[in-house]
N, C-alpha and C. Protein backbone atom coordinates (compact mmCIF):
# COMPACT_ATOMS: atom_id res chain seq x y z
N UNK A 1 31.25 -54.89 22.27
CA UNK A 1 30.30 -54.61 23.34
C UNK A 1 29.84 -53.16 23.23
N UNK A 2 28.61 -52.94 23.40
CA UNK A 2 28.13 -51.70 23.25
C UNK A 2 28.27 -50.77 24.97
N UNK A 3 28.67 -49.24 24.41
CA UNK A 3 28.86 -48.76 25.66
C UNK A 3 28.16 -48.84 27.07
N UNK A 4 27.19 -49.27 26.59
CA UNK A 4 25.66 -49.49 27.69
C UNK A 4 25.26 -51.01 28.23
N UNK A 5 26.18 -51.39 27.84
CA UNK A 5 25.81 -53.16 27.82
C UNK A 5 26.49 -53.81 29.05
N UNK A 6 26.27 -54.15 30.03
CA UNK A 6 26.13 -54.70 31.36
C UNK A 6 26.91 -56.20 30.97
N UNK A 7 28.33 -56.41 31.48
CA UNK A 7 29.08 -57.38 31.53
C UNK A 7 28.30 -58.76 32.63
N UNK A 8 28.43 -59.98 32.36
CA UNK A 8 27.75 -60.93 32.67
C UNK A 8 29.38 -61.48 33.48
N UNK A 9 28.43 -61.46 35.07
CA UNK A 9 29.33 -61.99 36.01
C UNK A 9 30.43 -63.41 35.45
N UNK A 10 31.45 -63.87 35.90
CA UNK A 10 31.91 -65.47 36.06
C UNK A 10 30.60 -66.44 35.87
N UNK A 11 30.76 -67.50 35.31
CA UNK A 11 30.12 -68.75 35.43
C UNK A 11 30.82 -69.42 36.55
N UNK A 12 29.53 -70.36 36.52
CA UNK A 12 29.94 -71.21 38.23
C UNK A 12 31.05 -71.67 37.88
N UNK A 13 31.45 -72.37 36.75
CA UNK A 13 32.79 -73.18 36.24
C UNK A 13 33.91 -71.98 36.89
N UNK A 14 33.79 -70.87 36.43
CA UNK A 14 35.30 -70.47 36.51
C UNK A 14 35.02 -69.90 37.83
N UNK A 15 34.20 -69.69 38.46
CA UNK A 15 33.85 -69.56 39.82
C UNK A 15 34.43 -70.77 40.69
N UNK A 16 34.73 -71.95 40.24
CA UNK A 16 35.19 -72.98 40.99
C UNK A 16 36.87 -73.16 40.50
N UNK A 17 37.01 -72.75 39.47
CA UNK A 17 38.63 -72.10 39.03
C UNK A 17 39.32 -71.42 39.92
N UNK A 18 38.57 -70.24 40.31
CA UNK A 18 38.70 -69.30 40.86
C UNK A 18 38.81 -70.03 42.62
N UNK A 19 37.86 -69.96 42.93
CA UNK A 19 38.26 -70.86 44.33
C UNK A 19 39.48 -71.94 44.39
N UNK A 20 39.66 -72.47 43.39
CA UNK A 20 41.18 -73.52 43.29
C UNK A 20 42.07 -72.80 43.03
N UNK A 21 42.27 -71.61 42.61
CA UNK A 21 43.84 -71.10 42.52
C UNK A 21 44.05 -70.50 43.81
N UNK A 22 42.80 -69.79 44.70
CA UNK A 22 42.74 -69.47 45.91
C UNK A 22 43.35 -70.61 46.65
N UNK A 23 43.06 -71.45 47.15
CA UNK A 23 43.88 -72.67 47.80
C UNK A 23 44.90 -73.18 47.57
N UNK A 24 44.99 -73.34 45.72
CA UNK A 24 46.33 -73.69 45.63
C UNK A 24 47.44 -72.13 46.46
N UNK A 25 47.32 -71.22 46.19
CA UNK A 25 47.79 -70.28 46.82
C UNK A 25 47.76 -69.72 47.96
N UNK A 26 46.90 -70.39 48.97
CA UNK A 26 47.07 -71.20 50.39
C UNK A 26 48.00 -72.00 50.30
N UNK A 27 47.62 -72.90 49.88
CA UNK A 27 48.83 -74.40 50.36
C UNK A 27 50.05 -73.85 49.97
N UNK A 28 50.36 -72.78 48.87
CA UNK A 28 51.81 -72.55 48.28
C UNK A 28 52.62 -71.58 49.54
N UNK A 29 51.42 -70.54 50.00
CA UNK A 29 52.09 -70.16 51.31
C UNK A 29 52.11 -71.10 52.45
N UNK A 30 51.87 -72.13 52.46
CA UNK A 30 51.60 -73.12 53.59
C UNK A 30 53.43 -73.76 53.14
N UNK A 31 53.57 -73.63 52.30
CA UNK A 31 54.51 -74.50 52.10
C UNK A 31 55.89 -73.66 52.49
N UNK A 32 55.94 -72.43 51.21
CA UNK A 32 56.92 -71.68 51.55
C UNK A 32 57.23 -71.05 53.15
N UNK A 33 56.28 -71.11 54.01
CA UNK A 33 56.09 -70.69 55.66
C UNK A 33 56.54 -71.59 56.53
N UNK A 34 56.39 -72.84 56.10
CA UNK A 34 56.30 -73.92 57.02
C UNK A 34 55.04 -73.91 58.08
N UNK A 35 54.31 -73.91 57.75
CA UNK A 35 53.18 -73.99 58.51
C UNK A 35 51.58 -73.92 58.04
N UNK A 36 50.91 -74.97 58.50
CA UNK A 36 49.82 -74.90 57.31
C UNK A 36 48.36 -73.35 57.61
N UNK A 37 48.39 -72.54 56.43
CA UNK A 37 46.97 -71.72 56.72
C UNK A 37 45.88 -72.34 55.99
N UNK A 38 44.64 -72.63 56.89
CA UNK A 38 43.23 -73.26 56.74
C UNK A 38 42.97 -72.53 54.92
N UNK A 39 41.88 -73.28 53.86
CA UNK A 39 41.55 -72.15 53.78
C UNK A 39 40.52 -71.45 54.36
N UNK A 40 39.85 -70.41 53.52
CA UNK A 40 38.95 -69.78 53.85
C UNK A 40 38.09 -69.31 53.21
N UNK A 41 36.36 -69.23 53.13
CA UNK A 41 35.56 -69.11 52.45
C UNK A 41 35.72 -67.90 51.14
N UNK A 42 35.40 -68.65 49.94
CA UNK A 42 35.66 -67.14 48.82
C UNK A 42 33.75 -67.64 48.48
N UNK A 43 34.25 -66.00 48.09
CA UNK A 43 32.32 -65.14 47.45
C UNK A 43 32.76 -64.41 46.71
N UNK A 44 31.81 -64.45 45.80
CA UNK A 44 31.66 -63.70 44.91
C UNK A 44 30.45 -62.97 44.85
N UNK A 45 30.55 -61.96 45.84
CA UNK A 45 29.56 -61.23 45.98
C UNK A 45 30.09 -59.55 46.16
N UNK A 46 31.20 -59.57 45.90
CA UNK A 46 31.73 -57.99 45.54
C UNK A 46 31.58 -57.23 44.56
N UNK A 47 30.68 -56.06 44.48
CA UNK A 47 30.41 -55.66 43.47
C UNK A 47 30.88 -53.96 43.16
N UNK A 48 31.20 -53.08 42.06
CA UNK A 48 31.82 -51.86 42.39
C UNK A 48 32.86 -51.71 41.68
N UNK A 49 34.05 -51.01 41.83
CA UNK A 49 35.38 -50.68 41.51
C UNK A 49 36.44 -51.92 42.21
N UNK A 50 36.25 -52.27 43.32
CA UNK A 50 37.24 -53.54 43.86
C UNK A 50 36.67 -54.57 43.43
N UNK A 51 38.04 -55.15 43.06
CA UNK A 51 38.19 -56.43 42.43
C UNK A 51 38.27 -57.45 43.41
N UNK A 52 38.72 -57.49 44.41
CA UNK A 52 38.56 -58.28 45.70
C UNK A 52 38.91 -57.78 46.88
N UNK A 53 38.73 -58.27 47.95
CA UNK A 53 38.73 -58.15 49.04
C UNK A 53 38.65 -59.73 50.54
N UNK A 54 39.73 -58.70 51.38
CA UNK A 54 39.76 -60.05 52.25
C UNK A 54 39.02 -59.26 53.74
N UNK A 55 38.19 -60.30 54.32
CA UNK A 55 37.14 -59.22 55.13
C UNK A 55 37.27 -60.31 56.52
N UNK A 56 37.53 -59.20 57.72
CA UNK A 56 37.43 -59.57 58.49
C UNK A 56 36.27 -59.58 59.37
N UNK A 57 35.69 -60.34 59.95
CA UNK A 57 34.16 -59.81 60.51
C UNK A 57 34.49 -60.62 62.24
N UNK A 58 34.77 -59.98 62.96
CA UNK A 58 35.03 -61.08 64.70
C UNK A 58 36.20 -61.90 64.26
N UNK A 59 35.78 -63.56 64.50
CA UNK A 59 36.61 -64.36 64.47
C UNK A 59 36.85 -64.95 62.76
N UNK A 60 35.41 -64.44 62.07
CA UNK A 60 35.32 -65.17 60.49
C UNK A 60 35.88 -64.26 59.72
N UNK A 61 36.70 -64.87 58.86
CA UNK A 61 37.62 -64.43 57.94
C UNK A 61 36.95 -65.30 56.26
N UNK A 62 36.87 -64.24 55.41
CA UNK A 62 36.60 -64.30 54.06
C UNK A 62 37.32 -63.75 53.12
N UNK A 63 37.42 -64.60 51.86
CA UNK A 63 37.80 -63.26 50.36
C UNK A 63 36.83 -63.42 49.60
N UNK A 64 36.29 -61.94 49.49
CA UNK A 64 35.47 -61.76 48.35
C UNK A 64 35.78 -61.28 47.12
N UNK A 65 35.41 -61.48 45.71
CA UNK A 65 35.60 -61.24 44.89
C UNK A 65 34.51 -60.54 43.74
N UNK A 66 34.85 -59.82 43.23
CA UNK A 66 33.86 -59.01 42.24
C UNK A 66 33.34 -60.08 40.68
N UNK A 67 32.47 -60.98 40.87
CA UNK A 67 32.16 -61.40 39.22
C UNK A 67 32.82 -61.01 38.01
N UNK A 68 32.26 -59.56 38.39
CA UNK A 68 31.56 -58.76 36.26
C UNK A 68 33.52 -58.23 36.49
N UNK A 69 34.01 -58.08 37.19
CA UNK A 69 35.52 -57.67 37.07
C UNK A 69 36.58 -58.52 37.09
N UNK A 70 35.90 -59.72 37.48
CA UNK A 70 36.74 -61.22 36.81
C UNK A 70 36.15 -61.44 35.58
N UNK A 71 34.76 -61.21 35.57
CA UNK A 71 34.34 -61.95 33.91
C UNK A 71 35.35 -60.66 33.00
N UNK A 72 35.33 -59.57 33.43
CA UNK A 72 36.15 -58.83 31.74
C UNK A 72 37.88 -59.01 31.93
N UNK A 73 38.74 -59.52 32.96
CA UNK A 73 39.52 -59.41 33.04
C UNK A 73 40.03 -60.82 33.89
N UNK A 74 39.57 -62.03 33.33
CA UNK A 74 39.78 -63.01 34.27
C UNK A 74 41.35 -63.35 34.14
N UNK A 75 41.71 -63.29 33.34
CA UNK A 75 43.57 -63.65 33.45
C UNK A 75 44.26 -62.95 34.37
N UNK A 76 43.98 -61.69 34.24
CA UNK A 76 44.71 -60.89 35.35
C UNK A 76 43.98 -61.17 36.64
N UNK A 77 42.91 -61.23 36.75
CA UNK A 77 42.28 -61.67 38.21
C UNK A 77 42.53 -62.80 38.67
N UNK A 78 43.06 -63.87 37.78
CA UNK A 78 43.43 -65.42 38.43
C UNK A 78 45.04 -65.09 39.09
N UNK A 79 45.83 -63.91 37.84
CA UNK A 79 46.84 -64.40 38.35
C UNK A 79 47.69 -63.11 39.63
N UNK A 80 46.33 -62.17 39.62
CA UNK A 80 46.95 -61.06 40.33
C UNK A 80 45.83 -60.91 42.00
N UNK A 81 44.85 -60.69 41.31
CA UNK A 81 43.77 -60.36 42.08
C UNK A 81 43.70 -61.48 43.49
N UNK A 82 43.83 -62.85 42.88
CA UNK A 82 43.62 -63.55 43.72
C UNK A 82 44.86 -64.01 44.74
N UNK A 83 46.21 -63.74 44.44
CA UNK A 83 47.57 -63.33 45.19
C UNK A 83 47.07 -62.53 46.40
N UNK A 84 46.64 -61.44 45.56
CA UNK A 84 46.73 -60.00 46.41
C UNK A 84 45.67 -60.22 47.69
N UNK A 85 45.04 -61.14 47.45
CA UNK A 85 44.13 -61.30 48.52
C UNK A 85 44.17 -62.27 49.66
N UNK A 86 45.29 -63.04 48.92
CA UNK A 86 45.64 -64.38 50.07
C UNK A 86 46.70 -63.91 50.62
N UNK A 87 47.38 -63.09 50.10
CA UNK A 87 48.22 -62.31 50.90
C UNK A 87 47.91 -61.78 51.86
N UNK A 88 47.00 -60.62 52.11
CA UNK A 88 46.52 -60.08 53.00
C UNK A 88 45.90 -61.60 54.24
N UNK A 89 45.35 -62.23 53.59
CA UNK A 89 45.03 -63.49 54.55
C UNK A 89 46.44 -64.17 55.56
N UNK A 90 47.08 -63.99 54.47
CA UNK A 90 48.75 -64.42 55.35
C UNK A 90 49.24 -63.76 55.86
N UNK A 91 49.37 -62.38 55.89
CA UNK A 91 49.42 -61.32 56.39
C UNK A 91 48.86 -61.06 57.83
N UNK A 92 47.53 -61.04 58.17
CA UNK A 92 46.58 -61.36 59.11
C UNK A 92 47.12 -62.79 59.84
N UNK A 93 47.78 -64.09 59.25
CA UNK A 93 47.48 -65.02 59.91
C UNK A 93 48.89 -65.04 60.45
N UNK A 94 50.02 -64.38 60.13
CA UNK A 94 51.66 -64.20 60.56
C UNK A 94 51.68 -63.18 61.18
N UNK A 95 50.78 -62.02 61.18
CA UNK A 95 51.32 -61.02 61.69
C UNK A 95 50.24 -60.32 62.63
N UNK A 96 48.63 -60.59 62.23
CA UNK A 96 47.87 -59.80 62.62
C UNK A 96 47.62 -58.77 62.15
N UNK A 97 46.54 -57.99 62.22
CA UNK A 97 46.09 -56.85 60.98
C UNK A 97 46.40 -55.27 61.67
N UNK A 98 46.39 -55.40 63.43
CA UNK A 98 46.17 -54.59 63.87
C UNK A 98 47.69 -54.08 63.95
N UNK A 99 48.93 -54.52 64.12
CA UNK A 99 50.20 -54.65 63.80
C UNK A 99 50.76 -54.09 62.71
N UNK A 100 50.37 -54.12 61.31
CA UNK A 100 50.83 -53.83 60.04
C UNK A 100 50.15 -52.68 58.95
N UNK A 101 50.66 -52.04 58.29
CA UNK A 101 49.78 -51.22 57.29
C UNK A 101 49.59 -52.62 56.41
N UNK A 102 48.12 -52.23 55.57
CA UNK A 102 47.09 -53.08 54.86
C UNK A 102 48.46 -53.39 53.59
N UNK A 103 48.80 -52.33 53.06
CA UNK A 103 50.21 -52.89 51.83
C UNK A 103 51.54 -52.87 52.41
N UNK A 104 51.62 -52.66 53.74
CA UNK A 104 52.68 -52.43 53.97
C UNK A 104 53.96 -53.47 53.44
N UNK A 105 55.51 -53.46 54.27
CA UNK A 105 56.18 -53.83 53.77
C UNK A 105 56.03 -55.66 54.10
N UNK A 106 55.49 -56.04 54.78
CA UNK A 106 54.88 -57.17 55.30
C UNK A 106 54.21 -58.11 54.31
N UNK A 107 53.32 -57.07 53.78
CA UNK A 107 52.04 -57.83 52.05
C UNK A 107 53.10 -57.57 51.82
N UNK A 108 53.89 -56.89 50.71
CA UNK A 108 54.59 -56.84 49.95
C UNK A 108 55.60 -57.73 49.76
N UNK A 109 56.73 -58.38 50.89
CA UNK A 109 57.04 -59.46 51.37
C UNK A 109 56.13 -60.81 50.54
N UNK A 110 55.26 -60.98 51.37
CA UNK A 110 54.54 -62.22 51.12
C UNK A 110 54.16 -62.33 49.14
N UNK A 111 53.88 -60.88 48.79
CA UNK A 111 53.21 -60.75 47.51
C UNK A 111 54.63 -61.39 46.88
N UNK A 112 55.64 -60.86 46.73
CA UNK A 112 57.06 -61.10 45.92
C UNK A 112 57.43 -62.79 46.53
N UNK A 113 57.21 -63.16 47.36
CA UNK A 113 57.12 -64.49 47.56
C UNK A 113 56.24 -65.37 47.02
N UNK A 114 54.95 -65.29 46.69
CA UNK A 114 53.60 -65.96 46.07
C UNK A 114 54.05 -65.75 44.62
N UNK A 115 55.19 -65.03 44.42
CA UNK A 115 55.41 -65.14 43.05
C UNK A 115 54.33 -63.53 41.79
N UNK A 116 54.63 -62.15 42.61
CA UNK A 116 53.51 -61.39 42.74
C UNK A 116 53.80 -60.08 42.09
N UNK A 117 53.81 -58.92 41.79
CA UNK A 117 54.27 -58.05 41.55
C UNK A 117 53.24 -57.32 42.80
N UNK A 118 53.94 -56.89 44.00
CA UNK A 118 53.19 -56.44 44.72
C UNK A 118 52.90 -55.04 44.51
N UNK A 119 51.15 -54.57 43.65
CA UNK A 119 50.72 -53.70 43.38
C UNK A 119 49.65 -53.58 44.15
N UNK A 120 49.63 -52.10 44.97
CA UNK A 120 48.11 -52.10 45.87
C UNK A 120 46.76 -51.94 45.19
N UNK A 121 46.72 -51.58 44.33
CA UNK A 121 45.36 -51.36 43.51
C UNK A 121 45.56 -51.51 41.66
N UNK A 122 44.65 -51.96 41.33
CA UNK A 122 43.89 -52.30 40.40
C UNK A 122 44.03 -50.99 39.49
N UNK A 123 44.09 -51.12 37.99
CA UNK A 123 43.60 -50.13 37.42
C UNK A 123 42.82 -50.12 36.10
N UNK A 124 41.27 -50.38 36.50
CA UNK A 124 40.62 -51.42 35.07
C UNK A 124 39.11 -50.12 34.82
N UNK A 125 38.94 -50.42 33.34
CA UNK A 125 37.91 -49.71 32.70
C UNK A 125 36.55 -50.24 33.30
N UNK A 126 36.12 -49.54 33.81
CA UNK A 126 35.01 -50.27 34.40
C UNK A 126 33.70 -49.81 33.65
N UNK A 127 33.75 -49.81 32.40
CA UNK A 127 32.13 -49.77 31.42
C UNK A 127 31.99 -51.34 31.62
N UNK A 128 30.70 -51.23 31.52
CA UNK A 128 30.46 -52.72 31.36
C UNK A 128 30.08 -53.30 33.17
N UNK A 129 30.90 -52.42 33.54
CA UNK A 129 30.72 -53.33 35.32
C UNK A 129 29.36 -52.27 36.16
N UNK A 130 28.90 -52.75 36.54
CA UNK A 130 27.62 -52.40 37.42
C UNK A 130 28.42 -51.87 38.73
N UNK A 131 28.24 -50.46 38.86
CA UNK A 131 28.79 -49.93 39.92
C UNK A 131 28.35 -49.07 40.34
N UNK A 132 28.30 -48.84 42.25
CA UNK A 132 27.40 -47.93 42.74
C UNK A 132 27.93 -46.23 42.93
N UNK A 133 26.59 -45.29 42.75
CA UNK A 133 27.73 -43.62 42.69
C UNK A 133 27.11 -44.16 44.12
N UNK A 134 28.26 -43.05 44.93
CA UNK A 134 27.79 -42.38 46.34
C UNK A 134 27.71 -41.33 46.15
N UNK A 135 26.97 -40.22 47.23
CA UNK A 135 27.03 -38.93 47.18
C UNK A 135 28.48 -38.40 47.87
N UNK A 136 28.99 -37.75 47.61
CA UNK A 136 30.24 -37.37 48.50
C UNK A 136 29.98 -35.99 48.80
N UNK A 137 31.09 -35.66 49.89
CA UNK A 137 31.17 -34.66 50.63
C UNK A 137 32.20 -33.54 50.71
N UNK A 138 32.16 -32.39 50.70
CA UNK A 138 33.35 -31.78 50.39
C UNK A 138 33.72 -31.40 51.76
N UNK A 139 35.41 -32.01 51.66
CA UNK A 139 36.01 -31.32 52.96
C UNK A 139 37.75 -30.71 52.67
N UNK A 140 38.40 -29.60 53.17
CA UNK A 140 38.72 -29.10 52.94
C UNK A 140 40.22 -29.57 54.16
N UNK A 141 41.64 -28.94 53.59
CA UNK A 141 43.00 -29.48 54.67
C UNK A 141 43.20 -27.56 53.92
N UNK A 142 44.82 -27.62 53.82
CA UNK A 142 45.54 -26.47 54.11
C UNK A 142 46.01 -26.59 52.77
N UNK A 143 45.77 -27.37 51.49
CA UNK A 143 45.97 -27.23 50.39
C UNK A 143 44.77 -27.59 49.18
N UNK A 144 43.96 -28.10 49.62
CA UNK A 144 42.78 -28.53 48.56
C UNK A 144 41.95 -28.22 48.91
N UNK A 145 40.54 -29.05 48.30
CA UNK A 145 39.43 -29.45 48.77
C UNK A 145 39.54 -31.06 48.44
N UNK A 146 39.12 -31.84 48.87
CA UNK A 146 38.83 -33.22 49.20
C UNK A 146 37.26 -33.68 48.89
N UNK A 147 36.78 -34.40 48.36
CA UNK A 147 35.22 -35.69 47.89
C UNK A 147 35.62 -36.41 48.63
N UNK A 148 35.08 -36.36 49.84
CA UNK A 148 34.92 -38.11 50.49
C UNK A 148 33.50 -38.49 50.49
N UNK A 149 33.35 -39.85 50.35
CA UNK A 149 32.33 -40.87 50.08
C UNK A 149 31.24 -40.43 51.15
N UNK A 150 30.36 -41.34 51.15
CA UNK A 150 29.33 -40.97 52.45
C UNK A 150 29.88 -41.88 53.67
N UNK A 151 30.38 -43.00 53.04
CA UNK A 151 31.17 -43.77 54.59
C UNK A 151 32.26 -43.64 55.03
N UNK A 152 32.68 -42.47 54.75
CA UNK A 152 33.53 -41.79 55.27
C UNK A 152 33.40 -40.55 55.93
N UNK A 153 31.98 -39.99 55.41
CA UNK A 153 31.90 -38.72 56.18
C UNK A 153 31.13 -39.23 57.27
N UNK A 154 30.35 -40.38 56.97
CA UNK A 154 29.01 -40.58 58.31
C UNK A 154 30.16 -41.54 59.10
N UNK A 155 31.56 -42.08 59.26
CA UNK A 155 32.47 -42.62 60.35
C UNK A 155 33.14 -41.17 61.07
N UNK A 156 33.50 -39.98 60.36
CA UNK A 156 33.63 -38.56 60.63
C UNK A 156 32.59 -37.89 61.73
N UNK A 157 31.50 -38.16 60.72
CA UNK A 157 30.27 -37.66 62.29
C UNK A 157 29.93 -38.28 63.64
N UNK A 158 30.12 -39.64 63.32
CA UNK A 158 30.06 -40.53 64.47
C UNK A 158 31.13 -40.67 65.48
N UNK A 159 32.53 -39.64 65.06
CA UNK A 159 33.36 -39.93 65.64
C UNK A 159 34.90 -41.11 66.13
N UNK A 160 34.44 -41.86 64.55
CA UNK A 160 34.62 -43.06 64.61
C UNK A 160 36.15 -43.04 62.96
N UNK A 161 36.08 -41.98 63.06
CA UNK A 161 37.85 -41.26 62.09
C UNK A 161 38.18 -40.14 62.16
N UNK A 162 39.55 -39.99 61.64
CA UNK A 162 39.54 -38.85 61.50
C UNK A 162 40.54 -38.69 59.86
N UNK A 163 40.76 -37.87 58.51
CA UNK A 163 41.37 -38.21 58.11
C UNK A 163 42.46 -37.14 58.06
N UNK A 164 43.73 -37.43 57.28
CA UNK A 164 44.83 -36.05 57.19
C UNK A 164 44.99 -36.03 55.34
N UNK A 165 44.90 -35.19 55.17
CA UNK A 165 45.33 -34.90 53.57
C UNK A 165 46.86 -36.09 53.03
N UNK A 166 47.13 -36.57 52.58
CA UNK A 166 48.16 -37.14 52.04
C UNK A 166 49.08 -36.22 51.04
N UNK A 167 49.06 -34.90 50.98
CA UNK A 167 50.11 -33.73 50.41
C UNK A 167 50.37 -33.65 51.55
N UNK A 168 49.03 -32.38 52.50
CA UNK A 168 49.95 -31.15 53.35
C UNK A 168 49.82 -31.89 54.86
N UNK A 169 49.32 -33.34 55.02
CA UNK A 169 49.19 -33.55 56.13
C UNK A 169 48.19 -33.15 57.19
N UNK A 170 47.46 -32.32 56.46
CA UNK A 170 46.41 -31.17 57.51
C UNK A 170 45.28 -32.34 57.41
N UNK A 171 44.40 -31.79 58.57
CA UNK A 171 43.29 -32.16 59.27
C UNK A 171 42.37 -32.18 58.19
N UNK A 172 41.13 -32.71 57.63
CA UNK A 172 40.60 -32.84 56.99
C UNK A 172 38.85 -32.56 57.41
N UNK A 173 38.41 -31.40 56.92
CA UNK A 173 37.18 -30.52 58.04
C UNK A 173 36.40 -30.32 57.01
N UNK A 174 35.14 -30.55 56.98
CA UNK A 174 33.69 -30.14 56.11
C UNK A 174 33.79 -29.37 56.03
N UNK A 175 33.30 -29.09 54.50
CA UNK A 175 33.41 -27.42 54.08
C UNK A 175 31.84 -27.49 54.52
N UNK A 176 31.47 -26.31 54.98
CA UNK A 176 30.05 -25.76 54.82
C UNK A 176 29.46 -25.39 53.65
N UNK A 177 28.04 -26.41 53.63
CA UNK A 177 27.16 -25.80 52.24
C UNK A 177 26.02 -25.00 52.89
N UNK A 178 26.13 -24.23 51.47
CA UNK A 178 25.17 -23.31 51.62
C UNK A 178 23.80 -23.86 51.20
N UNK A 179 22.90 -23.31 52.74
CA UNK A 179 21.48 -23.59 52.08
C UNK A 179 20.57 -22.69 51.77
N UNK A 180 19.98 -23.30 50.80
CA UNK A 180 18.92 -22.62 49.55
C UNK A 180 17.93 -21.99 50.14
């Protein structure tokens, strides 16, 4: 593959692969739980650095999944990616989301049960995958400087986060740019 060459999403076939190991891995936590979880709609409409995602929106619950990062790495995405995401679904449906950290010891639980190596993130070459830059923002704690994304600084302005450095713990505050 040439460095410039744009990876070609899943075909519908393994797109419907892909949705059957999702269920079978429903029903497998349905089983090991004693209790049955529905499934729930998968898309493949995730595009970027994540490989999937389980999205809550009100009462509708989804997992989405990234194509062009299953098409270059579909073995590991059948047998990792798609765990890691029904987990979090079981997770949400035993425990509630608002209750638990997102990897906490809870996923992790369920992941080593589904048969899982419970790892929170992904770590894949992404040439080839179509992915968006953001502009980021520099903000500053009591040991660095910090790049956060733009949806992170525009939930910051709105009042709607706040973050702490993960070294020194400190408050995390816009550096001021200088204008031209």
């Amino acid at each position: 593959m040439k460095s410039n060459e744009i990876i070609d999403p899943i075909t519908e076939q393994q797109q419907r692969q892909v949705i059957a190991a999702t269920h079978r891995c429903i029903d497998q936590a349905s089983a090991l739980y004693g209790r049955e979880f529905k499934t729930v709609p998968v898309d493949f409409d995730l595009s970027g650095r994540c490989a999937g995602m389980y999205q809550v929106r009100g009462r509708a619950r989804r997992i989405r999944f990234n194509p062009w990062l299953f098409a270059k790495y579909y073995q590991d995405s059948i047998g990792d990616t798609v765990i890691h995401e029904v987990a979090h679904y079981i997770v949400d449906s035993l425990y509630g989301l608002k209750r638990v950290k997102p990897h906490g010891a809870e996923w992790k639980k369920i992941m080593v049960d589904l048969g899982a190596v419970p790892k929170a993130t992904g770590n894949y070459d992404l040439s080839g995958i179509p992915t968006r830059q953001y502009q980021r923002f520099a903000y500053s704690c009591g040991c660095r400087i910090h790049q956060l994304t733009i949806m992170r600084h525009r939930k910051i302005l709105k009042g709607r986060a706040k973050y702490l450095c993960q070294f020194c713990n400190g408050a995390l505050v816009a550096v001021q740019q200088d204008s031209e």
